[in-house]
PDB file of N, CA and C in Angstrom:
ATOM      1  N   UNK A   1     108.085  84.604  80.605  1.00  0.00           N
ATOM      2  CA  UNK A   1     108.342  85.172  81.917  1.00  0.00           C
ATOM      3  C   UNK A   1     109.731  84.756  82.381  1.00  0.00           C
ATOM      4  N   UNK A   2     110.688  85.728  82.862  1.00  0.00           N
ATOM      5  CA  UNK A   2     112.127  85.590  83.587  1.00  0.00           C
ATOM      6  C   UNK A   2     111.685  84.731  84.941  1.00  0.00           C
ATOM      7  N   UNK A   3     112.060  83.590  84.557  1.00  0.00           N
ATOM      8  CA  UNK A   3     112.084  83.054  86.617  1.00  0.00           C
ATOM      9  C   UNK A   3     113.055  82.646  87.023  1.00  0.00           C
ATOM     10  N   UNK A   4     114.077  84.182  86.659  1.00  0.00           N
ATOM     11  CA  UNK A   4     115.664  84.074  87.326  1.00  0.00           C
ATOM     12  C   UNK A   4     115.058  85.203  88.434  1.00  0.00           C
ATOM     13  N   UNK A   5     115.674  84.613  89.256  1.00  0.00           N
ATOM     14  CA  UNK A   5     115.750  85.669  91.079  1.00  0.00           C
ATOM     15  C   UNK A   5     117.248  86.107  91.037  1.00  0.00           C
ATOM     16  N   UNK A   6     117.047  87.421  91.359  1.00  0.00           N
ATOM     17  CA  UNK A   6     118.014  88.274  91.597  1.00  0.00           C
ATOM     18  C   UNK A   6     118.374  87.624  92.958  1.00  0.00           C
ATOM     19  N   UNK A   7     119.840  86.960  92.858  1.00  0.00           N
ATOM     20  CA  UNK A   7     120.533  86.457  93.783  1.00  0.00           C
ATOM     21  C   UNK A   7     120.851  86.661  95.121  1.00  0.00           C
ATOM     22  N   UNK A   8     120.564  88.098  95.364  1.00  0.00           N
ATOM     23  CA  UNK A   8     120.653  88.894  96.735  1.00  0.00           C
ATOM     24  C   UNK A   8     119.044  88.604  97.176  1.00  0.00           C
ATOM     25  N   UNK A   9     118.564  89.299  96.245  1.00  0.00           N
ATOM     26  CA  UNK A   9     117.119  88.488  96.895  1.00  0.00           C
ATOM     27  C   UNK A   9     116.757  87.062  97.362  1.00  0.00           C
ATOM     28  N   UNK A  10     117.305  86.046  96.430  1.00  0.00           N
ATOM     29  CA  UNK A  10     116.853  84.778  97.213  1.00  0.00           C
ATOM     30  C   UNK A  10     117.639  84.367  98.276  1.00  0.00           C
ATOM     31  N   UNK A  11     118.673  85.456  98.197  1.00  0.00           N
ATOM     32  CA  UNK A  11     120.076  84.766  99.675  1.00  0.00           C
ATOM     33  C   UNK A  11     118.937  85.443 100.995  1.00  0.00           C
ATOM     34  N   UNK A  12     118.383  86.535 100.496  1.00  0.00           N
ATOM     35  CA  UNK A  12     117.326  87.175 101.571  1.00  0.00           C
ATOM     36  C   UNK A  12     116.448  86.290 102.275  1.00  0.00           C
ATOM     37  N   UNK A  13     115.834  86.180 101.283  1.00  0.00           N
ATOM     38  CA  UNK A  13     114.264  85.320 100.793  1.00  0.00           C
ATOM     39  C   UNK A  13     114.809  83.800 102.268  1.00  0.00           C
ATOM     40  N   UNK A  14     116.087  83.334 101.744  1.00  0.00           N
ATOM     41  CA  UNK A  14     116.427  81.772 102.479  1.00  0.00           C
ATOM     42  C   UNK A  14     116.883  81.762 103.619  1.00  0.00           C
ATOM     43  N   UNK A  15     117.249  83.125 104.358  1.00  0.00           N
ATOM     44  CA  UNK A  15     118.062  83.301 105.399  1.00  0.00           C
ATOM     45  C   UNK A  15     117.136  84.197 106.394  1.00  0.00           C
ATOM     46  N   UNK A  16     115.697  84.374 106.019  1.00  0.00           N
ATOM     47  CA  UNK A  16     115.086  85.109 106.798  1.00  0.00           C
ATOM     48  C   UNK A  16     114.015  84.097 107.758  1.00  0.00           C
ATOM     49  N   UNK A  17     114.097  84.820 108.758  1.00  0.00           N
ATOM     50  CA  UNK A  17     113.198  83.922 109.671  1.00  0.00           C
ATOM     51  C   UNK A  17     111.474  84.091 109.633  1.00  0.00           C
ATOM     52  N   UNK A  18     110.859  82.898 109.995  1.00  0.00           N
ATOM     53  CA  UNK A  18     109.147  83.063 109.523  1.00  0.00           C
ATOM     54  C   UNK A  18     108.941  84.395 109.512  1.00  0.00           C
ATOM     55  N   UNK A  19     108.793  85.244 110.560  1.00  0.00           N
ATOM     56  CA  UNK A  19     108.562  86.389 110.854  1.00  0.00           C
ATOM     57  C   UNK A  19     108.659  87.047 110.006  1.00  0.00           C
ATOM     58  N   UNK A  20     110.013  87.184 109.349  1.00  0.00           N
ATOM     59  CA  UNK A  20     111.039  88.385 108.784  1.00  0.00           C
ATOM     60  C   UNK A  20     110.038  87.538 107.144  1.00  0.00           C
ATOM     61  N   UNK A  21     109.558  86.802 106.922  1.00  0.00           N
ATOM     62  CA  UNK A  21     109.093  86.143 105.689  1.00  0.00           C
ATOM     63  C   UNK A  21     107.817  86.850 105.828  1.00  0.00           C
ATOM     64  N   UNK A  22     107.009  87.030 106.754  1.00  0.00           N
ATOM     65  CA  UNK A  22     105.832  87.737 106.890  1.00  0.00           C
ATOM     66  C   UNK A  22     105.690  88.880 106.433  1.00  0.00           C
ATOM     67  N   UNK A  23     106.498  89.787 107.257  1.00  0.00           N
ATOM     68  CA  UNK A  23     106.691  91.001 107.091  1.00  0.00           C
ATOM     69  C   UNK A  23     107.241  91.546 105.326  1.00  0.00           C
ATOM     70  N   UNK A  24     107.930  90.051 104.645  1.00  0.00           N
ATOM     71  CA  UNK A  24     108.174  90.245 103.267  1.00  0.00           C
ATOM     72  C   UNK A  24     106.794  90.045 102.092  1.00  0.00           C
ATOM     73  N   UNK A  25     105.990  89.470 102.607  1.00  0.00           N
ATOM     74  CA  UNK A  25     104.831  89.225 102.260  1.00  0.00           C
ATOM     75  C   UNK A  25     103.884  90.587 102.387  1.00  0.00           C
ATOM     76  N   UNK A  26     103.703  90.772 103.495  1.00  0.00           N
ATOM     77  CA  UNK A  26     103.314  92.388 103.968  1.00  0.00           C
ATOM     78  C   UNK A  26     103.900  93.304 102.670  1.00  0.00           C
ATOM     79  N   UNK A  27     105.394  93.542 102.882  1.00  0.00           N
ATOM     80  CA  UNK A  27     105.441  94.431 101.903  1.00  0.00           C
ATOM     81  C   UNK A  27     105.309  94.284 100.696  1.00  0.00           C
ATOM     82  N   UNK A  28     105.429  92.651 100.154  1.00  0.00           N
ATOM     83  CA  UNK A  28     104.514  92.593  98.511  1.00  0.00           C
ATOM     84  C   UNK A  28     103.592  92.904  98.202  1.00  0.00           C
ATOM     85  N   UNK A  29     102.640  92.348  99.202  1.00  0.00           N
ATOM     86  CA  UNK A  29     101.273  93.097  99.214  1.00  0.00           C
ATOM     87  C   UNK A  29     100.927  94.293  99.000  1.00  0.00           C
ATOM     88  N   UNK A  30     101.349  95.268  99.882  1.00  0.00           N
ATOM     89  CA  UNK A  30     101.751  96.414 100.195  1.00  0.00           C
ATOM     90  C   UNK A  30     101.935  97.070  98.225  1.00  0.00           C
ATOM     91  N   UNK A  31     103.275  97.005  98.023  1.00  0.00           N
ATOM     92  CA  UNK A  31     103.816  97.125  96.917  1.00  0.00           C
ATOM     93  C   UNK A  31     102.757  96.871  95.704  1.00  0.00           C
ATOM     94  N   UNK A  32     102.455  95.771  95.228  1.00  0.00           N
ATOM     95  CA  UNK A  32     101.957  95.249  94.646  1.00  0.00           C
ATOM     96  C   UNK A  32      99.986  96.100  94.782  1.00  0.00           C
ATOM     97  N   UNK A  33      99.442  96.376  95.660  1.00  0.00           N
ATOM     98  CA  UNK A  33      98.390  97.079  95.860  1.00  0.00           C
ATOM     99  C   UNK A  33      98.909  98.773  95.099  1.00  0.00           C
ATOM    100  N   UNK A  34      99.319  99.535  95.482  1.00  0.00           N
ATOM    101  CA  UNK A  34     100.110 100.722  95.313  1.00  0.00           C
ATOM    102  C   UNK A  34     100.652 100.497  94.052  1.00  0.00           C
ATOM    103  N   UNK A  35     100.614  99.860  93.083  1.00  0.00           N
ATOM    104  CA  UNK A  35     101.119  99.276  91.617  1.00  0.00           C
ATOM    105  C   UNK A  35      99.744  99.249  90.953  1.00  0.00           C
ATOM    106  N   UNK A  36      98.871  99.074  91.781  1.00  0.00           N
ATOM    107  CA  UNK A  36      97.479  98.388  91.151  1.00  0.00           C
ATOM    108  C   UNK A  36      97.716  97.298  90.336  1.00  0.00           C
ATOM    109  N   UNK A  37      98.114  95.982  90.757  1.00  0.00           N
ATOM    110  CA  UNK A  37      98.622  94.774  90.233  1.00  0.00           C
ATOM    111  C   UNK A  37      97.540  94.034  91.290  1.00  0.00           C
ATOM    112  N   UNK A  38      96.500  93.457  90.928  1.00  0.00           N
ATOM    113  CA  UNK A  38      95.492  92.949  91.285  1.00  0.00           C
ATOM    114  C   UNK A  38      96.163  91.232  91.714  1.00  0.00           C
ATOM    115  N   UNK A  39      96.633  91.182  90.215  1.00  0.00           N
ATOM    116  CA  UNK A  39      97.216  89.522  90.638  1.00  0.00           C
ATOM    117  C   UNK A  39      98.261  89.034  91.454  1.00  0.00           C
ATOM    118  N   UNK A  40      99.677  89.721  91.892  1.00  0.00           N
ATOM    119  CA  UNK A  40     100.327  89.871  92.572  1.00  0.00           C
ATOM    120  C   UNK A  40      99.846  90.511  93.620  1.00  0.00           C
ATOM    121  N   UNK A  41      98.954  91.439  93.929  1.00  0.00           N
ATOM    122  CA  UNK A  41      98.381  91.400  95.551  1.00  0.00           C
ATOM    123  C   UNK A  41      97.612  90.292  95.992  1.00  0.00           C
ATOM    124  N   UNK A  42      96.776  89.827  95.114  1.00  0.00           N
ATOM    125  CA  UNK A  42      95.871  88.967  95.500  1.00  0.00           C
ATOM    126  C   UNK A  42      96.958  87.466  95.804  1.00  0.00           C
ATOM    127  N   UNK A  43      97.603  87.240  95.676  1.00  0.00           N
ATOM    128  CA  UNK A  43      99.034  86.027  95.349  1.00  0.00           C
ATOM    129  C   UNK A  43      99.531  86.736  96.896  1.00  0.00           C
ATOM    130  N   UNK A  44      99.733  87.517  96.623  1.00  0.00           N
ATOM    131  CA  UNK A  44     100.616  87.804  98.421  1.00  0.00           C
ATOM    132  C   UNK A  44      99.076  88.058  99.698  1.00  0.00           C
ATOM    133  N   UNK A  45      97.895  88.316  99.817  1.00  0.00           N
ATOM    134  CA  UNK A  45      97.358  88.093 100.163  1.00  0.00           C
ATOM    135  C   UNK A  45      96.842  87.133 100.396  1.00  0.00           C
ATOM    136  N   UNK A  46      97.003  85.603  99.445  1.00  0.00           N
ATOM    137  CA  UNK A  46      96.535  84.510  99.863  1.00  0.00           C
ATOM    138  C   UNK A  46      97.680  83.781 100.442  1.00  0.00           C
ATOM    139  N   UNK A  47      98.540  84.243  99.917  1.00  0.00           N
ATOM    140  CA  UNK A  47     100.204  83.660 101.244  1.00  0.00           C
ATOM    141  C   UNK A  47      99.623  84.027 102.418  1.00  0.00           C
ATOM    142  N   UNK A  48      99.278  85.153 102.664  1.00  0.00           N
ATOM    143  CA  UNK A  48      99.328  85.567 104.433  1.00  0.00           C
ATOM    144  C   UNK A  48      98.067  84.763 104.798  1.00  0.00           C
ATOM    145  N   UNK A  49      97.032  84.238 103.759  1.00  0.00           N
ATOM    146  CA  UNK A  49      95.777  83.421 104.389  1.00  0.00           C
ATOM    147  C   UNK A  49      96.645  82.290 104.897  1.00  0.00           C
ATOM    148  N   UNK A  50      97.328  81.563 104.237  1.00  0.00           N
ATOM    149  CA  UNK A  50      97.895  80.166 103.996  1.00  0.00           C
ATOM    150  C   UNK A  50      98.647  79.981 105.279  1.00  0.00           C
ATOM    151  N   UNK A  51      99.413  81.249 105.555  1.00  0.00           N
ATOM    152  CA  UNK A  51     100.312  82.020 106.759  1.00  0.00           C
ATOM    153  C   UNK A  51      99.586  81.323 107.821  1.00  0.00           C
ATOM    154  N   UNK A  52      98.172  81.432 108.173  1.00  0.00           N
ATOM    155  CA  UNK A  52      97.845  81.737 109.244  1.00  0.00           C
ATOM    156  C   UNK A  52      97.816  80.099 110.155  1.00  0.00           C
ATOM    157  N   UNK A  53      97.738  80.028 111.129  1.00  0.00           N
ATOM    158  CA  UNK A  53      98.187  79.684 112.254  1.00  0.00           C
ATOM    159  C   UNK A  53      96.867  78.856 113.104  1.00  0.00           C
ATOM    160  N   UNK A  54      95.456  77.703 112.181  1.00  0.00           N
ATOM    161  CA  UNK A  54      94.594  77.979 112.945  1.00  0.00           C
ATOM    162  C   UNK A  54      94.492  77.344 114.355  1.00  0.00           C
ATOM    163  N   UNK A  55      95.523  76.611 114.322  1.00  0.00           N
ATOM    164  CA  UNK A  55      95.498  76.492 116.096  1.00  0.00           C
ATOM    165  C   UNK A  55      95.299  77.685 117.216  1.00  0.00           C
ATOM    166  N   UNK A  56      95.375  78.581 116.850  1.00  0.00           N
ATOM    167  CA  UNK A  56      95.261  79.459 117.543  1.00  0.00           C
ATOM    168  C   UNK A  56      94.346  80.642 117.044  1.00  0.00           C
ATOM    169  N   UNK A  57      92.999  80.273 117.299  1.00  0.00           N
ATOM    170  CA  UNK A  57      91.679  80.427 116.162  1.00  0.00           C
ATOM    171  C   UNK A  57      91.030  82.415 116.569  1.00  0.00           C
ATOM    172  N   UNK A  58      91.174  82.526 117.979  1.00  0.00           N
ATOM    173  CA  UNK A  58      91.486  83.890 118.514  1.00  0.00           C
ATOM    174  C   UNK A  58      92.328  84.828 117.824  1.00  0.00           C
ATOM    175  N   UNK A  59      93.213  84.324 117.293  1.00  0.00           N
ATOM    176  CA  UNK A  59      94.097  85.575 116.347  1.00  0.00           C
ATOM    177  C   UNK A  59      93.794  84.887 114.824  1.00  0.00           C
ATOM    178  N   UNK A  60      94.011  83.552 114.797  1.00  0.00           N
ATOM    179  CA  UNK A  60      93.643  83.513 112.857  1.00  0.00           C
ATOM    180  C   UNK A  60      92.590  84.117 112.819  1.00  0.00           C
ATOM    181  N   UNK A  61      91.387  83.711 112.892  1.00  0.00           N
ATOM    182  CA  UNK A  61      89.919  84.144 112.490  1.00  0.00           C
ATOM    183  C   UNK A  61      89.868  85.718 112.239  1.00  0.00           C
ATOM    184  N   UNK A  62      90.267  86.771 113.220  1.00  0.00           N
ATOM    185  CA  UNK A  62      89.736  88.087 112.722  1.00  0.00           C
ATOM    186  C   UNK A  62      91.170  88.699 111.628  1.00  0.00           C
ATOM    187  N   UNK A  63      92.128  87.808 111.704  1.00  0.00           N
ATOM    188  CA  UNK A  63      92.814  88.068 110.335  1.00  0.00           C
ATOM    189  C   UNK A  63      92.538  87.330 109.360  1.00  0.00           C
ATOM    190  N   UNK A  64      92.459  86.333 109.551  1.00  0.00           N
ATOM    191  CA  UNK A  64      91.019  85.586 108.125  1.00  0.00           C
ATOM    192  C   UNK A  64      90.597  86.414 107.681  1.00  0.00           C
ATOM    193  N   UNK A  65      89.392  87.231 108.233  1.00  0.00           N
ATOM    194  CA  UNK A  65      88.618  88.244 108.065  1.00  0.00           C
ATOM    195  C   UNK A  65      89.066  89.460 107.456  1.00  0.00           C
ATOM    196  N   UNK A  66      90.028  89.733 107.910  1.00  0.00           N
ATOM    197  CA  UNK A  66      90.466  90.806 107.025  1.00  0.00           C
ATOM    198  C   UNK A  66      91.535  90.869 106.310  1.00  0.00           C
ATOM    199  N   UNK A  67      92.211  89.809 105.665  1.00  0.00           N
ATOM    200  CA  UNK A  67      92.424  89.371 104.951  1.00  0.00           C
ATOM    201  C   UNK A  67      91.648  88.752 103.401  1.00  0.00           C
ATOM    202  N   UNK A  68      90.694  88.102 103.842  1.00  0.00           N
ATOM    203  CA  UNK A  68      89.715  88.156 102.765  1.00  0.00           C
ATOM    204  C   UNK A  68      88.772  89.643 102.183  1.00  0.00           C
ATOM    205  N   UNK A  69      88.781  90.778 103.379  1.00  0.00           N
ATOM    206  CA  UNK A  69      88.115  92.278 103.276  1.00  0.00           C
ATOM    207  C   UNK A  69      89.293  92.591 102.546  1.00  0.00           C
ATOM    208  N   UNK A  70      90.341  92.742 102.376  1.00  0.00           N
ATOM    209  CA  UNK A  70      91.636  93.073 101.698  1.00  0.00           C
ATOM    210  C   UNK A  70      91.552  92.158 100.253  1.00  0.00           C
ATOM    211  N   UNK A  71      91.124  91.106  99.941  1.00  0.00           N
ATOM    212  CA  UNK A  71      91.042  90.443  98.560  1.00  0.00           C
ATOM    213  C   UNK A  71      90.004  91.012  97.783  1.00  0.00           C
ATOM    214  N   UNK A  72      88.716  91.035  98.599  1.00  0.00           N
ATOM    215  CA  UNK A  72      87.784  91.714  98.310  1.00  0.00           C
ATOM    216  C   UNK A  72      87.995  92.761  97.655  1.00  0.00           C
ATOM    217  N   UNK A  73      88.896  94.063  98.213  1.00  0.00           N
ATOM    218  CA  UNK A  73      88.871  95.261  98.114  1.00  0.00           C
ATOM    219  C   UNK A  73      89.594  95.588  96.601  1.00  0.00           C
ATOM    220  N   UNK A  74      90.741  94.289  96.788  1.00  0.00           N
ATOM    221  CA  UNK A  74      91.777  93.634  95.435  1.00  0.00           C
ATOM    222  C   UNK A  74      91.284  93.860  94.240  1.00  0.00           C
ATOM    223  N   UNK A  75      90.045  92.661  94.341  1.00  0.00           N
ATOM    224  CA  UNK A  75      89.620  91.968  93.323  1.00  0.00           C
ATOM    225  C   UNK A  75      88.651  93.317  92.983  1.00  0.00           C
ATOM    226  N   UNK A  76      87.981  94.147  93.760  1.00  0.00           N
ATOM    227  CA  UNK A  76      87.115  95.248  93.117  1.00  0.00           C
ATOM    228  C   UNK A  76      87.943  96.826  93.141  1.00  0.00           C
ATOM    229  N   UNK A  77      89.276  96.296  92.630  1.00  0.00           N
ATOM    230  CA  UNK A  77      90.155  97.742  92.354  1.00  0.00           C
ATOM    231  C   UNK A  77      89.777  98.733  93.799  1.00  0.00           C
ATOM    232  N   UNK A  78      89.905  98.682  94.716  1.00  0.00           N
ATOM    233  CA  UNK A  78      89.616  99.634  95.668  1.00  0.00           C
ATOM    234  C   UNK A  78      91.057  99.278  96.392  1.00  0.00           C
ATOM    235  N   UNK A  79      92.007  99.595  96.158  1.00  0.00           N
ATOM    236  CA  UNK A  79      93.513  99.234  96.531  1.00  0.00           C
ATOM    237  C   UNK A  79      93.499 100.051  97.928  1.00  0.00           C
ATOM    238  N   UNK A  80      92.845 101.483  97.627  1.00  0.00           N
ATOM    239  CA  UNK A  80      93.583 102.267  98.844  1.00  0.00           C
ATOM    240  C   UNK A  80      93.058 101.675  99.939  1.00  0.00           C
ATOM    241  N   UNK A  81      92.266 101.224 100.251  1.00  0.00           N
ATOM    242  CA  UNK A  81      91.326 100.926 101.450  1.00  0.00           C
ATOM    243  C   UNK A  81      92.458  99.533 101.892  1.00  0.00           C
ATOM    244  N   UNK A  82      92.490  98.336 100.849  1.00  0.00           N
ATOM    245  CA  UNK A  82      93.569  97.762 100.842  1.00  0.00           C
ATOM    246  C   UNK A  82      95.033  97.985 102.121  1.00  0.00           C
ATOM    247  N   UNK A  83      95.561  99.089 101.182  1.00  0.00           N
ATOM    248  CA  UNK A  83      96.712  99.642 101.245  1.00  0.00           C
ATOM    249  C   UNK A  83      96.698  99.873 103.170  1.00  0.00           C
ATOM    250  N   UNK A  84      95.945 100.919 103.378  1.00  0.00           N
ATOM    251  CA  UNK A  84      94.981 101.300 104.652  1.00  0.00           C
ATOM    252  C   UNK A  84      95.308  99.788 105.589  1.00  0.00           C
ATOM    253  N   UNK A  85      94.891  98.952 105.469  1.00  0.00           N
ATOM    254  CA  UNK A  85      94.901  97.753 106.568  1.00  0.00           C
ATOM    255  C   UNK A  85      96.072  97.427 106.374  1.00  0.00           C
ATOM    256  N   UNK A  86      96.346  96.614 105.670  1.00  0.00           N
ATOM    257  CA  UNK A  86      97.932  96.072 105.016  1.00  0.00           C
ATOM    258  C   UNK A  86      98.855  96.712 106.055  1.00  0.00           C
ATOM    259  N   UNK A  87      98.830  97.920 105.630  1.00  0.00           N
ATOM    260  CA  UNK A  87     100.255  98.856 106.349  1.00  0.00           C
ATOM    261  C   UNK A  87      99.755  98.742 108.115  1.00  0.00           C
ATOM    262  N   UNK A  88      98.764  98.604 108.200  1.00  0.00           N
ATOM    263  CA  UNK A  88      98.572  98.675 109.986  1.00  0.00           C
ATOM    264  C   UNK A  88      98.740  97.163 110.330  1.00  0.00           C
ATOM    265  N   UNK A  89      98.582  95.970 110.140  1.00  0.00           N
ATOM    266  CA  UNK A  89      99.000  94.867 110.196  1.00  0.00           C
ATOM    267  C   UNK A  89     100.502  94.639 110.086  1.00  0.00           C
ATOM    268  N   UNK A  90     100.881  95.145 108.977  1.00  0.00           N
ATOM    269  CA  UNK A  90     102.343  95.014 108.664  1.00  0.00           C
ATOM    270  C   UNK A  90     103.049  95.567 109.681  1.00  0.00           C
ATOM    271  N   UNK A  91     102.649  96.789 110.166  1.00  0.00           N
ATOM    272  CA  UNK A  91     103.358  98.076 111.809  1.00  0.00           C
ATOM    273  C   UNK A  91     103.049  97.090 112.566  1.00  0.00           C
ATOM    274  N   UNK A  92     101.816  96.327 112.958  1.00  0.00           N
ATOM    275  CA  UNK A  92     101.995  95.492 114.015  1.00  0.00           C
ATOM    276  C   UNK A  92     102.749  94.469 114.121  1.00  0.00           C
ATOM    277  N   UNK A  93     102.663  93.798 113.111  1.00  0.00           N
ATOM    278  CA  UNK A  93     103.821  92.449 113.044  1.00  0.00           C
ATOM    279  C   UNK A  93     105.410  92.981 113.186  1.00  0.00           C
ATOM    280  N   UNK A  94     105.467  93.637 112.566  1.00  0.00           N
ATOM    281  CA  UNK A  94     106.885  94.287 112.769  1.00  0.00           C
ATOM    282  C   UNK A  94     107.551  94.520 114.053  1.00  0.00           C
ATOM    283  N   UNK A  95     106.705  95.419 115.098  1.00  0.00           N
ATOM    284  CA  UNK A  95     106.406  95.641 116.913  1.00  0.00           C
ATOM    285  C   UNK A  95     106.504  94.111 117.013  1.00  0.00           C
ATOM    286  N   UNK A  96     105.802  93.376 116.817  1.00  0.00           N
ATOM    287  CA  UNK A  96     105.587  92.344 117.873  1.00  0.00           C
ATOM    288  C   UNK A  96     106.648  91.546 117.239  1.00  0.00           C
ATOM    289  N   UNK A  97     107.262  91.398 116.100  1.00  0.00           N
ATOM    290  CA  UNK A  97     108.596  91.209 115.768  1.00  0.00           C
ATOM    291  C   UNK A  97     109.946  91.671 116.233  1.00  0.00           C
ATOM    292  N   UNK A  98     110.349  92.663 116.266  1.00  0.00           N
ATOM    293  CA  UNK A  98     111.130  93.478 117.186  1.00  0.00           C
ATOM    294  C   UNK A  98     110.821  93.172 118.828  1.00  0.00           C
ATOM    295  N   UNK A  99     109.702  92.949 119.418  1.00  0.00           N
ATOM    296  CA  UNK A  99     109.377  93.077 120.689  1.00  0.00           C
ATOM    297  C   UNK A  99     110.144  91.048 120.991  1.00  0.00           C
ATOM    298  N   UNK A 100     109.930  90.489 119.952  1.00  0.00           N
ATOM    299  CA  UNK A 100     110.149  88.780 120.379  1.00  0.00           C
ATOM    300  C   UNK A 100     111.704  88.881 120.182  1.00  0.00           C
ATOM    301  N   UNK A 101     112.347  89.490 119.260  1.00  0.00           N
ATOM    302  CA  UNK A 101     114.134  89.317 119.294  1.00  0.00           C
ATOM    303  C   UNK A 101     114.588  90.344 120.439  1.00  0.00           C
ATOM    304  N   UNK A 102     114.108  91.015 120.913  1.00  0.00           N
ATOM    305  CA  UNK A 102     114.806  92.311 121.832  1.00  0.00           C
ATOM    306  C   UNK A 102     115.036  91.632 123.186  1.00  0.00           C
ATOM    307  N   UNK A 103     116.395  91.484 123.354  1.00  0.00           N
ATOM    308  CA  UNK A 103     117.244  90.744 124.803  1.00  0.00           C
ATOM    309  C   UNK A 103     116.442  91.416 125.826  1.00  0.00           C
ATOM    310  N   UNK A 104     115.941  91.083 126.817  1.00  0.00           N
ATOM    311  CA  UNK A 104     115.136  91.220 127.950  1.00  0.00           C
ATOM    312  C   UNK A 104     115.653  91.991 128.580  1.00  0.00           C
ATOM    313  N   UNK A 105     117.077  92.484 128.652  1.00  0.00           N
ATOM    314  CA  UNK A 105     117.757  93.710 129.465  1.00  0.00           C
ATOM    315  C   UNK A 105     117.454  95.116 128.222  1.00  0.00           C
ATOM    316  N   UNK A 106     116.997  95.018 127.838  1.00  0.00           N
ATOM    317  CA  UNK A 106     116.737  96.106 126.542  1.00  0.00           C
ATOM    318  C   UNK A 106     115.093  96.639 126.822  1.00  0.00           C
ATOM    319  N   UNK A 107     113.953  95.974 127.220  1.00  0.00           N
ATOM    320  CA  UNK A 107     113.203  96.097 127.618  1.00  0.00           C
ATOM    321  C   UNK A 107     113.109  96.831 128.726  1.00  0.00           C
ATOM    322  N   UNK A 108     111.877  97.672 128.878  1.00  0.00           N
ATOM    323  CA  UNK A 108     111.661  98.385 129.792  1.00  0.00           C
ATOM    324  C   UNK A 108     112.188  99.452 129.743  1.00  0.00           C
TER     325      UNK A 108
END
């Protein structure tokens, strides 16, 4: 196995903020489902478990949840259903990403 990183990628990968690391995770997932690559989704799906945040047990827990419904779906080749959540999680993080950097005179 090559475990040289394409150099633009890891300048990415080191200069991106948690968030912007999420949303890179999202789209491996993403990617990696739509490939039908079981092991590389399931690898970026257990990042976003690892991701989670349980101090704040109101938002980890029902992404726990579907996060593990998404491994599930992995591990029994049912990608699209997968694919289906992934991308609506990923649109949300993204919003509520954009919504936390956007200067307060830009709002509204």
């Amino acid at each position: 196995m090559n475990n040289t990183m394409n150099p633009y990628l890891k300048q990415k990968i080191m200069s991106a903020s948690p968030e912007q690391l999420i949303c890179y995770i999202y789209d491996a997932s993403i990617t990696a489902c739509k490939k039908k690559d079981t092991i590389k989704a399931g690898q970026a799906i257990r990042e976003l478990i690892n991701a989670l945040n349980f101090d704040y047990k109101e938002m980890a827990l029902p992404l726990f949840d579907l996060y593990k419904y998404c491994l599930n779906n992995v591990n029994s080749n049912n990608f699209e259903q997968a694919i289906e959540i992934l991308e609506g999680l990923r649109g949300a993080w993204y919003e509520a990403h954009l919504n936390i950097k956007k200067p307060e005179s830009q709002l509204g």
